[in-house]
C-alpha atoms as a PDB file:
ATOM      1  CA  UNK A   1       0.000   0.000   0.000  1.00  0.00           C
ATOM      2  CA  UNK A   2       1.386   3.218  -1.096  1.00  0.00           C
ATOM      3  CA  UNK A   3       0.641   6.399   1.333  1.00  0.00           C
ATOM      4  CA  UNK A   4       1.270  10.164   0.291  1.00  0.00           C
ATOM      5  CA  UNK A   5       1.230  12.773   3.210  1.00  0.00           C
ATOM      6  CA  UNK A   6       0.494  16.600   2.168  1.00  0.00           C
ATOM      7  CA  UNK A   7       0.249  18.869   5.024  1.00  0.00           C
ATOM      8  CA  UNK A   8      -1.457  21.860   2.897  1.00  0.00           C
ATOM      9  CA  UNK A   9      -1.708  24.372   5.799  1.00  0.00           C
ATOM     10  CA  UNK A  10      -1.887  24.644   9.620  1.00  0.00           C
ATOM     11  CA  UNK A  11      -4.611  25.515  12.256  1.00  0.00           C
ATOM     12  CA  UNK A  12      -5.369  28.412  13.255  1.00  0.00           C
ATOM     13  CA  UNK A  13      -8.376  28.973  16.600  1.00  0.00           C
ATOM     14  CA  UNK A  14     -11.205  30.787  15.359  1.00  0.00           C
ATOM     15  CA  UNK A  15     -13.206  33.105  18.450  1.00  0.00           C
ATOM     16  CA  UNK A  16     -16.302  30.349  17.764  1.00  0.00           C
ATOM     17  CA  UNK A  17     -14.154  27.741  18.712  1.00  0.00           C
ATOM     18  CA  UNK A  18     -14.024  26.224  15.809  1.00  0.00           C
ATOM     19  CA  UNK A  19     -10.447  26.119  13.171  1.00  0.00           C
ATOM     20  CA  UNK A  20      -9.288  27.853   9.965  1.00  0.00           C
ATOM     21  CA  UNK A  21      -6.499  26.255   8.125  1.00  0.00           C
ATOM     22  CA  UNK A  22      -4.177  28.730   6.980  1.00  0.00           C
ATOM     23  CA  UNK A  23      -2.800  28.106   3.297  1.00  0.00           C
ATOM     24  CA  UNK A  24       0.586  28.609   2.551  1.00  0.00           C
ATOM     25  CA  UNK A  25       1.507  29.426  -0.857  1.00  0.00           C
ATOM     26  CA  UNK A  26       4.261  29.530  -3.442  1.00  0.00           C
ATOM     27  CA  UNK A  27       4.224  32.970  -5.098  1.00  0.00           C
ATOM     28  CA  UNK A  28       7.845  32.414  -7.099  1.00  0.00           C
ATOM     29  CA  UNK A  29       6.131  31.949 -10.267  1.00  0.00           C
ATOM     30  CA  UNK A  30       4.176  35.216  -9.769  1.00  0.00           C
ATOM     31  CA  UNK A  31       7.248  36.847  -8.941  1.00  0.00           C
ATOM     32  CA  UNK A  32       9.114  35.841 -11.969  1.00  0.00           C
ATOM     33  CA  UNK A  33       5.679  36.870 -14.327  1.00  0.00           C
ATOM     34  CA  UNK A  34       5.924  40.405 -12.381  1.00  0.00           C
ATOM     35  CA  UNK A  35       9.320  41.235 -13.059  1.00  0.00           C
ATOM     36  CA  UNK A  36       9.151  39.566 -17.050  1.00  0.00           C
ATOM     37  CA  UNK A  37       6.305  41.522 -17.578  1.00  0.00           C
ATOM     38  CA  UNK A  38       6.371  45.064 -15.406  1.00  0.00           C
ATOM     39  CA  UNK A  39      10.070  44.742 -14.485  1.00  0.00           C
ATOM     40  CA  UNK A  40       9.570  45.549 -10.750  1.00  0.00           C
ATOM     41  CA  UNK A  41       7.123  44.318  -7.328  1.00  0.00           C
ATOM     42  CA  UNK A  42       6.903  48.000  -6.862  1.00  0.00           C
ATOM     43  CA  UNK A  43       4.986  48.974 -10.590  1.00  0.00           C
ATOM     44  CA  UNK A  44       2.448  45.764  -9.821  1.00  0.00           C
ATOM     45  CA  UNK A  45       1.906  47.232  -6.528  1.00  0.00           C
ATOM     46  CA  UNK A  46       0.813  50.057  -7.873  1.00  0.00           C
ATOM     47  CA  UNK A  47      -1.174  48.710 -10.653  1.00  0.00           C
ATOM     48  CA  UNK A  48      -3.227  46.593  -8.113  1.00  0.00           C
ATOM     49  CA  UNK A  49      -3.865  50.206  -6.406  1.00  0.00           C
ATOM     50  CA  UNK A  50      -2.077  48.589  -3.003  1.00  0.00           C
ATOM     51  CA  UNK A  51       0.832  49.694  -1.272  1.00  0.00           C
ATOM     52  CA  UNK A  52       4.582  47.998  -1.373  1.00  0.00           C
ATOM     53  CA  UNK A  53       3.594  46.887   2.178  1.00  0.00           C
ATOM     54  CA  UNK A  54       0.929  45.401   1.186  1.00  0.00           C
ATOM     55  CA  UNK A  55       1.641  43.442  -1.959  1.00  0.00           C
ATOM     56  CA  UNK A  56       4.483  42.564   0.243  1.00  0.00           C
ATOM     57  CA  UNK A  57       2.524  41.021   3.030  1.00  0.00           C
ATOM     58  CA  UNK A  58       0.402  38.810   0.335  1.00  0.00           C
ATOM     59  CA  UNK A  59       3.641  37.448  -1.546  1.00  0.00           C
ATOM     60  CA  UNK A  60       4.712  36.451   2.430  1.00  0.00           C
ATOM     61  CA  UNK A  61       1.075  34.807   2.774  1.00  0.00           C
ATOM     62  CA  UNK A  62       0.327  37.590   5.777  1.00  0.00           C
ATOM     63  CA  UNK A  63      -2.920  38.543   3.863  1.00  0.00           C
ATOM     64  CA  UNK A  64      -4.227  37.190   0.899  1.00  0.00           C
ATOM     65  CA  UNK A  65      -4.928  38.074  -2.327  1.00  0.00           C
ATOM     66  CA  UNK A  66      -8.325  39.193  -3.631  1.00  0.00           C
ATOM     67  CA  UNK A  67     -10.606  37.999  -6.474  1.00  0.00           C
ATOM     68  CA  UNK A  68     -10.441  41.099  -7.118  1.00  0.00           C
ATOM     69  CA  UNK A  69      -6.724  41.536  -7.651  1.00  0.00           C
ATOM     70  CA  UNK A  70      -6.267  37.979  -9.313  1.00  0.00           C
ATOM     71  CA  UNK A  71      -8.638  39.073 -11.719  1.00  0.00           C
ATOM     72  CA  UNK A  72      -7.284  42.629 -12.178  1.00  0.00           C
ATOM     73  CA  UNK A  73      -3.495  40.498 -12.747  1.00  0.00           C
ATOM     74  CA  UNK A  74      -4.936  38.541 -15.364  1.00  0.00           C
ATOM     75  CA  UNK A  75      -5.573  41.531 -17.341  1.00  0.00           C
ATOM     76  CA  UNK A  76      -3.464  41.800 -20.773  1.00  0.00           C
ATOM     77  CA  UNK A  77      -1.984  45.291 -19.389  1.00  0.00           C
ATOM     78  CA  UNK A  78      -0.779  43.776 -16.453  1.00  0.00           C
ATOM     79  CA  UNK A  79       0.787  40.328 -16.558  1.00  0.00           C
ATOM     80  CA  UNK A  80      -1.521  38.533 -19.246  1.00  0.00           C
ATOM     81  CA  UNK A  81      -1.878  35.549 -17.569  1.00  0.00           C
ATOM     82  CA  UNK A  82      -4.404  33.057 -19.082  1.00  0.00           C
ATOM     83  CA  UNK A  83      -7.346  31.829 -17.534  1.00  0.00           C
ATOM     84  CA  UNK A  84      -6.133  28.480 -16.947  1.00  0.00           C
ATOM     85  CA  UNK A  85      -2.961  29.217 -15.520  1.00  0.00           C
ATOM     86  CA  UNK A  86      -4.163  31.365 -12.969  1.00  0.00           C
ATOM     87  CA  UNK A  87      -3.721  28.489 -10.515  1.00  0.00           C
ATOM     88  CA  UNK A  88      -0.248  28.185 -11.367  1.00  0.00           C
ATOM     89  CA  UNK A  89       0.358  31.914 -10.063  1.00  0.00           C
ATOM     90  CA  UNK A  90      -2.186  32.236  -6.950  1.00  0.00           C
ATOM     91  CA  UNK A  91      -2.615  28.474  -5.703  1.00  0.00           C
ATOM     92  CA  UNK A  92       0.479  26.943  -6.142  1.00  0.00           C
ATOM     93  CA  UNK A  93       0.843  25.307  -2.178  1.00  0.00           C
ATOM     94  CA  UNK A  94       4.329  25.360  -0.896  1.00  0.00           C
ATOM     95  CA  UNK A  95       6.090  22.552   0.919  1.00  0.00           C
ATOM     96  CA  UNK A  96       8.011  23.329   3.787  1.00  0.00           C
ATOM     97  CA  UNK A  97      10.030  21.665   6.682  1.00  0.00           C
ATOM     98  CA  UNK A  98       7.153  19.771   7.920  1.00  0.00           C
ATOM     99  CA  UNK A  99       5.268  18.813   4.563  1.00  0.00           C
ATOM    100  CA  UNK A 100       6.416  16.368   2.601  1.00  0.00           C
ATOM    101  CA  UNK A 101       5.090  15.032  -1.359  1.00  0.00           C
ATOM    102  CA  UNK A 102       6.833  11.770  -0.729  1.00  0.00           C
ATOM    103  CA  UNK A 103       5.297   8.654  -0.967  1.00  0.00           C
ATOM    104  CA  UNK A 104       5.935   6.082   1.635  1.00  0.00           C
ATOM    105  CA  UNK A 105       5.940   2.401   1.236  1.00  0.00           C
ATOM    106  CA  UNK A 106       4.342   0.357   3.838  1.00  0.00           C
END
């Protein structure tokens, strides 16, 4: 039997009691599309209307990005991207320390 283990967040206490799992995602591809097509975090920034703190704070997964904002990215005067890669750019999960995408053999 062949078992994979993804860890795609952590919990985080809600006031109701209840839990939100936090998401933790890879923004290294939406970097790389920024600076191809705008040549600088600070010029998207600024097209999204949001401040260098801020865009900063969503590319650290502090805060999170908007529909708004995806959708305003995907435009063809800002980075272009197509509809179906959109996931590639905003919902890419990372892997970290205490995720793993390894299989393990029983």
């Amino acid at each position: 039997m062949e078992w994979c283990i993804i860890k795609l967040g952590w919990e985080i206490p809600n006031k109701r009691g209840g839990v939100k799992v936090k998401r933790n995602y890879d923004y290294s591809k939406l970097k790389g599309r920024v600076i191809e097509k705008l040549g600088s975090l600070k010029k998207y920034a600024e097209m999204l209307s949001l401040s260098d703190t801020a865009l900063s704070n969503k590319l650290k997964n502090k805060t999170a990005f908007s529909q708004d904002e995806i959708l305003k990215s995907m435009d063809k005067d800002v980075l272009d991207i197509p509809e179906t890669e959109v996931s590639l750019y905003f919902f890419t999960q990372k892997v970290g320390e205490n995720q793993t995408n390894e299989i393990e053999e029983d």
